[in-house]
N, C-alpha and C. Protein backbone atom coordinates (compact mmCIF):
# COMPACT_ATOMS: atom_id res chain seq x y z
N UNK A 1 14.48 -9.83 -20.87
CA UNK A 1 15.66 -9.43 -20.14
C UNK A 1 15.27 -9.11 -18.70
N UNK A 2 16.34 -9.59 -17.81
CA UNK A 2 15.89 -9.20 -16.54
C UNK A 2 16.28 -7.73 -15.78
N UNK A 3 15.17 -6.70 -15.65
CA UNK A 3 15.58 -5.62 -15.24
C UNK A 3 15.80 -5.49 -13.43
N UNK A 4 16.68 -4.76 -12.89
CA UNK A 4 16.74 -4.25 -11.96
C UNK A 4 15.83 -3.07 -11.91
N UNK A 5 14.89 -3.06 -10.23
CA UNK A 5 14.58 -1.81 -10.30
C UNK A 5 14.78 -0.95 -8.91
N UNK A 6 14.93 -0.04 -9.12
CA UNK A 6 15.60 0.68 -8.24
C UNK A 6 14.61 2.05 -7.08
N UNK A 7 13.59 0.37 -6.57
CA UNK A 7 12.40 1.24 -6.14
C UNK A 7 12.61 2.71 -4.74
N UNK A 8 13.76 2.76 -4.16
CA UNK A 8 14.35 3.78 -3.56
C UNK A 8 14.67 4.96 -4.45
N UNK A 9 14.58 4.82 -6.07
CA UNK A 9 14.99 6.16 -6.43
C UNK A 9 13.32 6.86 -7.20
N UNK A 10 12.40 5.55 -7.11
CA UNK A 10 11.25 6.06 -7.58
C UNK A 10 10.73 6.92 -6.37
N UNK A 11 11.23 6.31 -5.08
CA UNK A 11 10.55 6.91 -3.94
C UNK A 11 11.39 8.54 -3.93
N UNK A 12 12.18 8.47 -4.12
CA UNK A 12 13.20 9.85 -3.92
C UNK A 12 12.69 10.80 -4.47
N UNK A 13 11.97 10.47 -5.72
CA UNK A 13 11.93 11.04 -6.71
C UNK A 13 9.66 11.93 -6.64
N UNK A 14 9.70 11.39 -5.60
CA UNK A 14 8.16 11.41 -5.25
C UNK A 14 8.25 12.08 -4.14
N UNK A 15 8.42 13.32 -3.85
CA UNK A 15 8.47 14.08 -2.95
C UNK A 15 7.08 14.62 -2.17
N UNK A 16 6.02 14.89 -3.15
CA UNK A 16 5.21 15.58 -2.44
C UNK A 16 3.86 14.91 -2.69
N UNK A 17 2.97 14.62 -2.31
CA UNK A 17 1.77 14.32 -2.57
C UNK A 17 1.57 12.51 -2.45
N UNK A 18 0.65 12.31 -3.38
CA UNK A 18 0.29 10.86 -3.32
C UNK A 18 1.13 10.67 -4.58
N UNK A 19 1.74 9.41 -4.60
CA UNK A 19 1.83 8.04 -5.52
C UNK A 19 1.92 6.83 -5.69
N UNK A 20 0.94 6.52 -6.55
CA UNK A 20 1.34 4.86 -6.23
C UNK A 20 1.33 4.07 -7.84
N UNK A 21 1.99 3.37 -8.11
CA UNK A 21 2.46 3.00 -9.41
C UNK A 21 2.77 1.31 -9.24
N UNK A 22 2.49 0.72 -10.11
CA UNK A 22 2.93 -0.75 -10.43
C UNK A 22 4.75 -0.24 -10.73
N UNK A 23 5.35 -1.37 -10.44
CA UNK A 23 6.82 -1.12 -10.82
C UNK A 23 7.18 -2.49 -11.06
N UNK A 24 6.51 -3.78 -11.14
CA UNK A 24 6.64 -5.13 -11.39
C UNK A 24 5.44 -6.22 -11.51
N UNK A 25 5.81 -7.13 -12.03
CA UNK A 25 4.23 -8.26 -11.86
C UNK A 25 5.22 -9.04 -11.71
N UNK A 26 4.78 -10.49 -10.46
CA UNK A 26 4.70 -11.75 -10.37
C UNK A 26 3.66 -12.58 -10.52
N UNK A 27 3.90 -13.42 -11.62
CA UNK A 27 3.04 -14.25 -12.27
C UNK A 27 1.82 -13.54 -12.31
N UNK A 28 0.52 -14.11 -11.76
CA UNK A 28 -0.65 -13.12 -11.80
C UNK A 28 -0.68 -11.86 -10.63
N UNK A 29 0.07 -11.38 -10.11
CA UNK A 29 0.28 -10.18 -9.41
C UNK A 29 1.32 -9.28 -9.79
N UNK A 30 0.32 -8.22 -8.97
CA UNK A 30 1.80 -6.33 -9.44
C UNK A 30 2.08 -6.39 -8.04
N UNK A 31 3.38 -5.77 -8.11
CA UNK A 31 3.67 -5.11 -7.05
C UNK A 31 3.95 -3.52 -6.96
N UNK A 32 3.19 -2.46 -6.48
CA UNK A 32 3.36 -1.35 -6.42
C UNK A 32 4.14 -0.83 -5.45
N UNK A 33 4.21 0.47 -5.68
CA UNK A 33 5.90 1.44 -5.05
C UNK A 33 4.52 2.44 -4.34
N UNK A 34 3.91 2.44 -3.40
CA UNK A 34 3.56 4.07 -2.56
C UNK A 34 3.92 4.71 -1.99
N UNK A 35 4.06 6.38 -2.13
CA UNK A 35 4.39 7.49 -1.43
C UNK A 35 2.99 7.87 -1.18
N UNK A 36 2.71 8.43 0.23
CA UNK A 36 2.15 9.22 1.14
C UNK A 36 2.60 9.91 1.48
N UNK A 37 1.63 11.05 1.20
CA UNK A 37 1.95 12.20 2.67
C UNK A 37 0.65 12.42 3.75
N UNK A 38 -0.59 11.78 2.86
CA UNK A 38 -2.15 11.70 3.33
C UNK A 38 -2.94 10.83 3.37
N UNK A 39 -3.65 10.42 3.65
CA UNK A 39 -4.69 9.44 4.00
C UNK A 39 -5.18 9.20 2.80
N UNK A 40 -5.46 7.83 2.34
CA UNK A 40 -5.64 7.24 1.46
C UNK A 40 -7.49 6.89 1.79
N UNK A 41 -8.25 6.45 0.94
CA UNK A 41 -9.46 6.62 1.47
C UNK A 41 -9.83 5.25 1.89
N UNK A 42 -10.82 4.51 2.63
CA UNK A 42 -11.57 3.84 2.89
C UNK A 42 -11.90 2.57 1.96
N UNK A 43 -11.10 1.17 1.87
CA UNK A 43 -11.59 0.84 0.19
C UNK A 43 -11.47 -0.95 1.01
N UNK A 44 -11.53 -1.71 0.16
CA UNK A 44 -11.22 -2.98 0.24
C UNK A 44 -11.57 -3.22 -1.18
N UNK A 45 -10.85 -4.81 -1.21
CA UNK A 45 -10.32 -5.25 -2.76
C UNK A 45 -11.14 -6.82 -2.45
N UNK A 46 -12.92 -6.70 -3.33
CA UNK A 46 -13.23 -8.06 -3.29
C UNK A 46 -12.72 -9.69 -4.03
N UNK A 47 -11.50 -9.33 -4.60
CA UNK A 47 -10.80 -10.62 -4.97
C UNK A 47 -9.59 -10.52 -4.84
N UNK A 48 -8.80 -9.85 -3.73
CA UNK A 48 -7.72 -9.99 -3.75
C UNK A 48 -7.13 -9.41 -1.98
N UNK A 49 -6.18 -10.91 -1.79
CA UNK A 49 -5.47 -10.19 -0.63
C UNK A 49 -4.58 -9.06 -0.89
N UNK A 50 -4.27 -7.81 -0.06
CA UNK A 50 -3.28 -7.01 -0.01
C UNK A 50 -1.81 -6.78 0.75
N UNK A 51 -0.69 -7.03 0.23
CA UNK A 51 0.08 -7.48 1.17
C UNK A 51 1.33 -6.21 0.75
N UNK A 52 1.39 -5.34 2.46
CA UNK A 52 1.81 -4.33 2.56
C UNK A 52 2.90 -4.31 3.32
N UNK A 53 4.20 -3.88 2.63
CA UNK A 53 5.39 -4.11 3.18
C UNK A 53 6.00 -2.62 3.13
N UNK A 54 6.43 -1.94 4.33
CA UNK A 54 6.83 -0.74 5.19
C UNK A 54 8.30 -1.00 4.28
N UNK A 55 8.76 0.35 3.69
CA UNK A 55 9.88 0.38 3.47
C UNK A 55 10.32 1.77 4.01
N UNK A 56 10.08 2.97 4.35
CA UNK A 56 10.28 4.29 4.83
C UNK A 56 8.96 4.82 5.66
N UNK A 57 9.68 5.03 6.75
CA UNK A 57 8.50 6.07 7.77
C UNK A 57 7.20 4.57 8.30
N UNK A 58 5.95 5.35 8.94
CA UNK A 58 5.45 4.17 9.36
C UNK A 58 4.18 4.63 8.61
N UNK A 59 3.92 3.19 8.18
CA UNK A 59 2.60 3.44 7.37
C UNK A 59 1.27 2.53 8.21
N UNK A 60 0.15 3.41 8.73
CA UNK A 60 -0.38 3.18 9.78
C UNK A 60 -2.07 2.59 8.71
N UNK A 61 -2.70 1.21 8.96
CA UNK A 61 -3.36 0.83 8.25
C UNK A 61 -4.62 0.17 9.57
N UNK A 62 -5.48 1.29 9.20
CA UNK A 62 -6.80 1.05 9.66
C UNK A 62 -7.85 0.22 9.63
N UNK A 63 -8.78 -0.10 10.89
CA UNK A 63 -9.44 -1.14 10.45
C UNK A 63 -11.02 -1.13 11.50
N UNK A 64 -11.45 -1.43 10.98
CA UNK A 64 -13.21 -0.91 11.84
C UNK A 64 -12.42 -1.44 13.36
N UNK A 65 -12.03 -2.28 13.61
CA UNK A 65 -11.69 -3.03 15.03
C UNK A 65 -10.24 -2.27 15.46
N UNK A 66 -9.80 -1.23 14.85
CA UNK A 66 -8.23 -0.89 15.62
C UNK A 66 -7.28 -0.49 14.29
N UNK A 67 -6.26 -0.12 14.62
CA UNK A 67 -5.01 0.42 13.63
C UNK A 67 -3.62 -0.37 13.94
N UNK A 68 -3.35 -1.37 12.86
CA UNK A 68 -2.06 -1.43 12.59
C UNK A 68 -1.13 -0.71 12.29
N UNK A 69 0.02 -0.29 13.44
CA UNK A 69 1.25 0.08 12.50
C UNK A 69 2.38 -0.30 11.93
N UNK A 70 3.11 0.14 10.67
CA UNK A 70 4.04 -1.15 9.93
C UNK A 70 5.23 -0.10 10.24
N UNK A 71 6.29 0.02 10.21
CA UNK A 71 7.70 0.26 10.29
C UNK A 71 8.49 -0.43 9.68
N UNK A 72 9.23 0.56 8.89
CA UNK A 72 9.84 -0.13 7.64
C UNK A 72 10.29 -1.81 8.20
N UNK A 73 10.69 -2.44 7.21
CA UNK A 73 10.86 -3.98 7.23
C UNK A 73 9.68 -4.68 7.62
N UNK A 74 8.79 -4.23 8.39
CA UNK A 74 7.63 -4.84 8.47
C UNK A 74 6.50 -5.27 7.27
N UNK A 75 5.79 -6.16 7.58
CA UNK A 75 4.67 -6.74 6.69
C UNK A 75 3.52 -7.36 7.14
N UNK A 76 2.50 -6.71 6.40
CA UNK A 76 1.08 -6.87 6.63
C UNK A 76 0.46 -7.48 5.19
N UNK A 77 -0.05 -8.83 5.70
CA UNK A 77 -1.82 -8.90 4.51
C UNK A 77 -2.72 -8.81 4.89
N UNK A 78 -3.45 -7.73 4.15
CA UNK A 78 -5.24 -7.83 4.41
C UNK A 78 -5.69 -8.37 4.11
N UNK A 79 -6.54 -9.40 3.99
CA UNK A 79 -7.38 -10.18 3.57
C UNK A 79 -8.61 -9.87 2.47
N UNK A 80 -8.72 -10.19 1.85
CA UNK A 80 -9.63 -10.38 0.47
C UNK A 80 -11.24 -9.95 1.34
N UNK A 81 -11.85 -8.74 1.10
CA UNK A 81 -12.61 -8.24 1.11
C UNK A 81 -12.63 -7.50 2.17
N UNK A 82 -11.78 -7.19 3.30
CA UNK A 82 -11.35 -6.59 4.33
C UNK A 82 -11.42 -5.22 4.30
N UNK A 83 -12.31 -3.79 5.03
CA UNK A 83 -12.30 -2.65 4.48
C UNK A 83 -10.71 -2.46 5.66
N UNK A 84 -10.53 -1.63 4.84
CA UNK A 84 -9.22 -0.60 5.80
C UNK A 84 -9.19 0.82 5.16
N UNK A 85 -7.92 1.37 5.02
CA UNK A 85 -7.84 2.49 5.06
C UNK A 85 -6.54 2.94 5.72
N UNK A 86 -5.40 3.71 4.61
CA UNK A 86 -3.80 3.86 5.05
C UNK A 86 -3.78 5.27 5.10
N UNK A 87 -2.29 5.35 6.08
CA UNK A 87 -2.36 6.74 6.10
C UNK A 87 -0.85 6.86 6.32
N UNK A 88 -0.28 7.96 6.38
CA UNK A 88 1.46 7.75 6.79
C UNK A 88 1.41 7.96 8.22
N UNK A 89 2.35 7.32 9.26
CA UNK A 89 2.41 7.47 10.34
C UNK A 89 3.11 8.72 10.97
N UNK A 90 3.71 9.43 10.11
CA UNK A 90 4.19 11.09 10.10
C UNK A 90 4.47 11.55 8.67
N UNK A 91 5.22 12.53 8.43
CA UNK A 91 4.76 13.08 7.01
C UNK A 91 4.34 12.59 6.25
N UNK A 92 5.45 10.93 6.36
CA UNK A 92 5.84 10.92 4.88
C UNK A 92 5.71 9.35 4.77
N UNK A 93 4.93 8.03 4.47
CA UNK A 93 5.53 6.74 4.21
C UNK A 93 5.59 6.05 2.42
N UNK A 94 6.50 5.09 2.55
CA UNK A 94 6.48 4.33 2.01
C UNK A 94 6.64 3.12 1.84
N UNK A 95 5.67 2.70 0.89
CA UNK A 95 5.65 0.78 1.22
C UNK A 95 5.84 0.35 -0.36
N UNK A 96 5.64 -0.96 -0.11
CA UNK A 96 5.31 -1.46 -1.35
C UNK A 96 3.81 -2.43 -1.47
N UNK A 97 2.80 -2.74 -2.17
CA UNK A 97 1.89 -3.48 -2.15
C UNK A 97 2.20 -4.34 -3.04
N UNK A 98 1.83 -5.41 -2.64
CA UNK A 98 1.45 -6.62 -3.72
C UNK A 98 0.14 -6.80 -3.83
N UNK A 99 -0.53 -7.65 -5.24
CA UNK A 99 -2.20 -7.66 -4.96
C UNK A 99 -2.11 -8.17 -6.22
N UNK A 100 -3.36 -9.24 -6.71
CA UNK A 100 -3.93 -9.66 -7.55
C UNK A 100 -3.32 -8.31 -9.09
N UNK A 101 -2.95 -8.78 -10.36
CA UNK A 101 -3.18 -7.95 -11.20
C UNK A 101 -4.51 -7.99 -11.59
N UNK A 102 -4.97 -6.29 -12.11
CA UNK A 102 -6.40 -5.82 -12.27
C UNK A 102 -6.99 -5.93 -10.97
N UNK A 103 -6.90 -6.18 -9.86
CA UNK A 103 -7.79 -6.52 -8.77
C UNK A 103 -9.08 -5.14 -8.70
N UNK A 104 -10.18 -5.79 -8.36
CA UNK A 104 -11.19 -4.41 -7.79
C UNK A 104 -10.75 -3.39 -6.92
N UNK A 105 -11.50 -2.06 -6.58
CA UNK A 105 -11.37 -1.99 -5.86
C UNK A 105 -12.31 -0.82 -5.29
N UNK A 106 -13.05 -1.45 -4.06
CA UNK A 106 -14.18 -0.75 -3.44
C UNK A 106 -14.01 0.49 -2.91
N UNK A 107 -14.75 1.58 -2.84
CA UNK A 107 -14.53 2.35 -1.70
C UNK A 107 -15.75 2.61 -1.27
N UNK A 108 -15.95 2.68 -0.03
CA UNK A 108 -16.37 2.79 1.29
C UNK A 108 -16.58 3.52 2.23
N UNK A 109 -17.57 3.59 3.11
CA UNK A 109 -17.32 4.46 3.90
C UNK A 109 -16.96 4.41 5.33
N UNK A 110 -15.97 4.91 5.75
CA UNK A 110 -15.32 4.01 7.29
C UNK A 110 -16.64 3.87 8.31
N UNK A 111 -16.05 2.94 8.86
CA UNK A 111 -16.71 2.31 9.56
C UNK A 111 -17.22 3.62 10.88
N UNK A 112 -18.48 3.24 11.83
CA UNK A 112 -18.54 3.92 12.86
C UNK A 112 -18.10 2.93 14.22
């Protein structure tokens, strides 16, 4: 059966802290729902691109060479073994990720 999901009320519903949750798969990929309020750590994913789409607030995504920022409707992929590192661009963001299902995932230590 085909469900609707109603990823604005998972976000509503995620007020304080970190979350991040699968809420769908396409074919061999999930797509996850994240709330931020803090910096996410230092990681890259060696078999899988990451593709990060701004739905609330700005979600600011780091990179040894400079910082992208996304604003909702916006979209970013990282590339398959790429270190970064997210953070919310004021209190509060949320995006959604797509990525390999099961993908790795490294952590690191930021770059100098």
């Amino acid at each position: 059966m085909t469900e609707t999901i109603d990823y604005a009320a998972i976000a509503d519903a995620a007020r304080d802290g970190y979350m991040n949750r699968v809420i769908s798969s396409v074919n061999d990929h999930v797509v996850h729902i994240s709330v931020m309020d803090a910096p996410y750590r230092w990681h890259f994913h060696p078999d899988s691109d990451e593709t990060f789409v701004a739905v609330e607030g700005t979600l600011v995504i780091e990179f040894a060479d400079g910082a992208v920022e996304l604003r909702a409707g916006q979209l970013l992929t990282v590339p398959a073994g790429k270190p970064h590192c997210t953070r919310p661009g004021g209190a509060r963001s949320v995006n959604l990720t797509v990525e390999k299902k099961d993908a790795a995932t490294v952590f690191c230590d930021a770059p100098h």
